[in-house]
Protein backbone atom coordinates (compact mmCIF):
# COMPACT_ATOMS: atom_id res chain seq x y z
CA UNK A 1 75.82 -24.19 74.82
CA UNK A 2 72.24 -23.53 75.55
CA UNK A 3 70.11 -26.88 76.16
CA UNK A 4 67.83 -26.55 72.98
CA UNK A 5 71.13 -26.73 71.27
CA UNK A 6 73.11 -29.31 73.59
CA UNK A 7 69.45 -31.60 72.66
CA UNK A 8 69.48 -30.75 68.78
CA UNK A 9 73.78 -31.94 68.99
CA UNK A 10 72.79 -35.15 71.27
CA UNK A 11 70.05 -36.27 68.17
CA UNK A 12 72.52 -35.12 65.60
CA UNK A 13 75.13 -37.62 67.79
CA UNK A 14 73.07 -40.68 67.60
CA UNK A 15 71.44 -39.90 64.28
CA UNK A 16 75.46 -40.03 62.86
CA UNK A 17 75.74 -43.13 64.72
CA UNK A 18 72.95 -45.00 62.99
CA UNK A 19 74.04 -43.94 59.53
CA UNK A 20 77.55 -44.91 60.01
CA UNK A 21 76.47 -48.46 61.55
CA UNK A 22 73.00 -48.97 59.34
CA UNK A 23 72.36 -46.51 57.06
CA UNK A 24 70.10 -43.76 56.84
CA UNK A 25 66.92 -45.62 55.78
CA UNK A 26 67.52 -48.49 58.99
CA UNK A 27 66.56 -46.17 61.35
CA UNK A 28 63.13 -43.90 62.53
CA UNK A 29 62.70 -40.81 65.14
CA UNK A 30 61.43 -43.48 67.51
CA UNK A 31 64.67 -44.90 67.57
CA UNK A 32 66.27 -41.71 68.31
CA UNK A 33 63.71 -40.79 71.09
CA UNK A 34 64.25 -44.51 72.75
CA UNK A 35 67.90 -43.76 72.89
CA UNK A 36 68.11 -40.48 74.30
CA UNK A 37 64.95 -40.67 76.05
CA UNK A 38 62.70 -37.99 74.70
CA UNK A 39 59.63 -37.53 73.05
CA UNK A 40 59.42 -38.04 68.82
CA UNK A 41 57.68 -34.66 69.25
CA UNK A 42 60.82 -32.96 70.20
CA UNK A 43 62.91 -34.43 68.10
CA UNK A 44 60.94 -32.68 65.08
CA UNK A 45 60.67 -29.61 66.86
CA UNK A 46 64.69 -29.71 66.19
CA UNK A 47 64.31 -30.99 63.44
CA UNK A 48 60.93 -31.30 61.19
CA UNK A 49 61.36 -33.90 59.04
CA UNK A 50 63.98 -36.76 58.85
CA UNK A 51 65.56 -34.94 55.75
CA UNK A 52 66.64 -31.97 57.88
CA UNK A 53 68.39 -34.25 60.09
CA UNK A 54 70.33 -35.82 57.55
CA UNK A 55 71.23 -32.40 56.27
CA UNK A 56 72.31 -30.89 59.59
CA UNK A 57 74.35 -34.15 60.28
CA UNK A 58 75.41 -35.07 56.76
CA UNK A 59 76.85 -30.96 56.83
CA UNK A 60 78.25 -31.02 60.06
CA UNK A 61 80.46 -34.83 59.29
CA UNK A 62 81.56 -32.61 56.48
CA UNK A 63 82.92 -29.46 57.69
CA UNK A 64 84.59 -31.72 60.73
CA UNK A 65 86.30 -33.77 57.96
CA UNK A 66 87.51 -31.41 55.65
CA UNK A 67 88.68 -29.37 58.57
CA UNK A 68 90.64 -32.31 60.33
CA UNK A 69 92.54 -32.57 57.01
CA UNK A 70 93.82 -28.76 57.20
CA UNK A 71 95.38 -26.77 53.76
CA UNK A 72 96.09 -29.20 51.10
CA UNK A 73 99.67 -27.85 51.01
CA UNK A 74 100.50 -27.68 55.03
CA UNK A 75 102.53 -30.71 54.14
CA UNK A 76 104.32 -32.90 51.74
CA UNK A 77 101.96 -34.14 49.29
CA UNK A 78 102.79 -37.98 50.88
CA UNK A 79 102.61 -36.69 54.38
CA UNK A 80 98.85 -35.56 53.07
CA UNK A 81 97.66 -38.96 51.60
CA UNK A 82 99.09 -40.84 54.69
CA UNK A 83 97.35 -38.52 57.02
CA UNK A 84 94.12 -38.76 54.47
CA UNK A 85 94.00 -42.48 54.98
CA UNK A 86 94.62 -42.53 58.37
CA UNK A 87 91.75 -40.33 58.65
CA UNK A 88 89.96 -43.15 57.67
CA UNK A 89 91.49 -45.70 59.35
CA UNK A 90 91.35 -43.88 62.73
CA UNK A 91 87.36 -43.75 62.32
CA UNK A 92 87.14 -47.39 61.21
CA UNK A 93 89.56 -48.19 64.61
CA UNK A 94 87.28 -46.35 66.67
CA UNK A 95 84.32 -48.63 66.75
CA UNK A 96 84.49 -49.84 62.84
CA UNK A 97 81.95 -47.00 62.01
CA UNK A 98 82.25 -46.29 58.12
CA UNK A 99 82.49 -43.07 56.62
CA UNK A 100 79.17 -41.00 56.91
CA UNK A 101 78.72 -40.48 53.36
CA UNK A 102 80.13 -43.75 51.99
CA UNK A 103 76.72 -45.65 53.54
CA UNK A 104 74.62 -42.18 52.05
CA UNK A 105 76.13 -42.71 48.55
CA UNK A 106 75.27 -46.75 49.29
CA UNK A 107 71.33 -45.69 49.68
CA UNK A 108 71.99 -42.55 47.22
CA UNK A 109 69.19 -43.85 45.18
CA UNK A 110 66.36 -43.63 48.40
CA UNK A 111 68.08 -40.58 50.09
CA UNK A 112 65.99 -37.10 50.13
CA UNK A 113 67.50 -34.78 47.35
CA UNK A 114 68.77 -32.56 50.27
CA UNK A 115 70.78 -35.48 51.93
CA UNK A 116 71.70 -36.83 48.36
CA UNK A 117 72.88 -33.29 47.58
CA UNK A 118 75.15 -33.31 51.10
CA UNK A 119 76.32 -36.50 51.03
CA UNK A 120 77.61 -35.22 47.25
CA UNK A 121 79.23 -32.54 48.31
CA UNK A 122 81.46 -34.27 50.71
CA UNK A 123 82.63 -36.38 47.63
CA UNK A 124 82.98 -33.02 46.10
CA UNK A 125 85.28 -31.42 49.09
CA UNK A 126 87.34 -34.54 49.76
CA UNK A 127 88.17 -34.56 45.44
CA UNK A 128 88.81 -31.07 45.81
CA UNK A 129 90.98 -31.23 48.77
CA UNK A 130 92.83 -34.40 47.45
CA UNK A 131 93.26 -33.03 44.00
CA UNK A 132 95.19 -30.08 45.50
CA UNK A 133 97.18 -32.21 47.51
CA UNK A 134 98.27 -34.05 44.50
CA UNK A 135 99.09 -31.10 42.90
CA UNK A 136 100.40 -29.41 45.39
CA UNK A 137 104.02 -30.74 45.32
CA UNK A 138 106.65 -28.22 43.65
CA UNK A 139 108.26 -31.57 41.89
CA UNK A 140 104.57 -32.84 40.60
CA UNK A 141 104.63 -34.74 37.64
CA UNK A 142 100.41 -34.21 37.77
CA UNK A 143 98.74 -32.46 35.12
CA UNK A 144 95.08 -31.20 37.09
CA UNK A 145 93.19 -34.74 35.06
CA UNK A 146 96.10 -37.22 36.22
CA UNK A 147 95.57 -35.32 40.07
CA UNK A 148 91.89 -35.65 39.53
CA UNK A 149 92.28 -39.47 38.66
CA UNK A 150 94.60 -39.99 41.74
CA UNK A 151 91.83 -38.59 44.12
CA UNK A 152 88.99 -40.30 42.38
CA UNK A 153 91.09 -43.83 42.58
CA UNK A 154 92.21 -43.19 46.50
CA UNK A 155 88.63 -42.16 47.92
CA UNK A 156 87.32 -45.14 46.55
CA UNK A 157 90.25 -47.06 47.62
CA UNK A 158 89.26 -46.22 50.87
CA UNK A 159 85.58 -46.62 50.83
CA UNK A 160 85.55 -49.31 49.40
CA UNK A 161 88.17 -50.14 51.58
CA UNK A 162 85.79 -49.70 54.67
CA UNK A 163 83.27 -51.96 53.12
CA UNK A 164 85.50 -54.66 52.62
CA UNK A 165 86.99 -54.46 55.97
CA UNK A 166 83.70 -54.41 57.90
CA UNK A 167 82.83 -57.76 55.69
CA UNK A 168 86.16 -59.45 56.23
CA UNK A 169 88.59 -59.13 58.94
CA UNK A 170 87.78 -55.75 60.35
CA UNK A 171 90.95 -53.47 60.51
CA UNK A 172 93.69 -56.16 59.39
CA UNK A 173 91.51 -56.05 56.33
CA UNK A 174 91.45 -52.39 56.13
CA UNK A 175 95.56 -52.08 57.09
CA UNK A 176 96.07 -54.35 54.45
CA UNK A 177 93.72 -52.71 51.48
CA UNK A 178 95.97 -49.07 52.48
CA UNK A 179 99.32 -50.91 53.30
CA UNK A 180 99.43 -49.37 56.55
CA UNK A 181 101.99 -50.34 58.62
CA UNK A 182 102.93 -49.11 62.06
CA UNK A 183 106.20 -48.51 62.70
């Protein structure tokens, strides 16, 4: 990796990091620059405006989360949703970050209509994905509305999940909200 592009990843890094603890509009290039100890002026040589860099990092969350989840059929329609919400809860565990896109569609109303547009279609992907799973099952009882409905009610199960957790008790809150229990 050349060292323009190691810099433009280390901004991307901490800019993901303030959206997932903040939000997007709780945070400035000076912040970035302080952190990682450059200039504001190279930060927008990356990346002009602050728009671009919620693009580039609202994109890249995406791809790494649909692709963590695999084909929609690689496993037992169950097996799926478990694995879907311990995506989640793995991210949450890992220093009670929320999803990327859960605190974009909180501001949705303030965001750039690139970011908006991003942060939709990981809503978009993750409905997709889910739907599929839900239909994926050779035994599925799920017409492609009643799938549709089951995605819709377990991605906000789980967002809403995260926000209740990171108001209550943290991860007992969020094991609790996805009856996850370790065996």
């Amino acid at each position: 990796m050349s060292e323009r592009s190691k810099t433009a990843s280390a901004i991307m890094d901490i800019a993901e990091d303030y959206i997932r603890t903040r939000g997007y509009n709780a945070f400035s290039f000076r912040d970035i620059s302080a952190e990682i100890g450059i200039k504001t002026a190279s930060i927008h040589y990356h990346f002009p405006s602050k728009a671009d860099l919620g693009v580039a990092v609202t994109q890249r969350y995406t791809e790494r989360f649909i692709e963590s989840l695999g084909d929609a059929d690689a496993y037992p329609a169950m097996e799926q949703v478990r694995r879907y919400k311990e995506a989640f809860r793995s991210s949450y565990a890992a220093g009670e970050q929320m999803c990327l896109c859960g605190m974009l569609g909180a501001e949705i109303s303030s965001l750039p209509d690139n970011v908006m547009m991003k942060s939709k279609a990981f809503f978009d992907q993750n409905m997709s994905w889910l739907t599929r799973v839900f239909l994926s099952d050779k035994a599925s009882e799920y017409s492609e509305d009643s799938a549709q409905s089951e995605a819709l009610k377990l991605l906000a199960l789980l967002e809403g999940g995260l926000i209740v957790a990171r108001t209550l008790d943290g991860l007992k809150t969020f094991d609790q909200i996805i009856d996850f229990n370790p065996q």
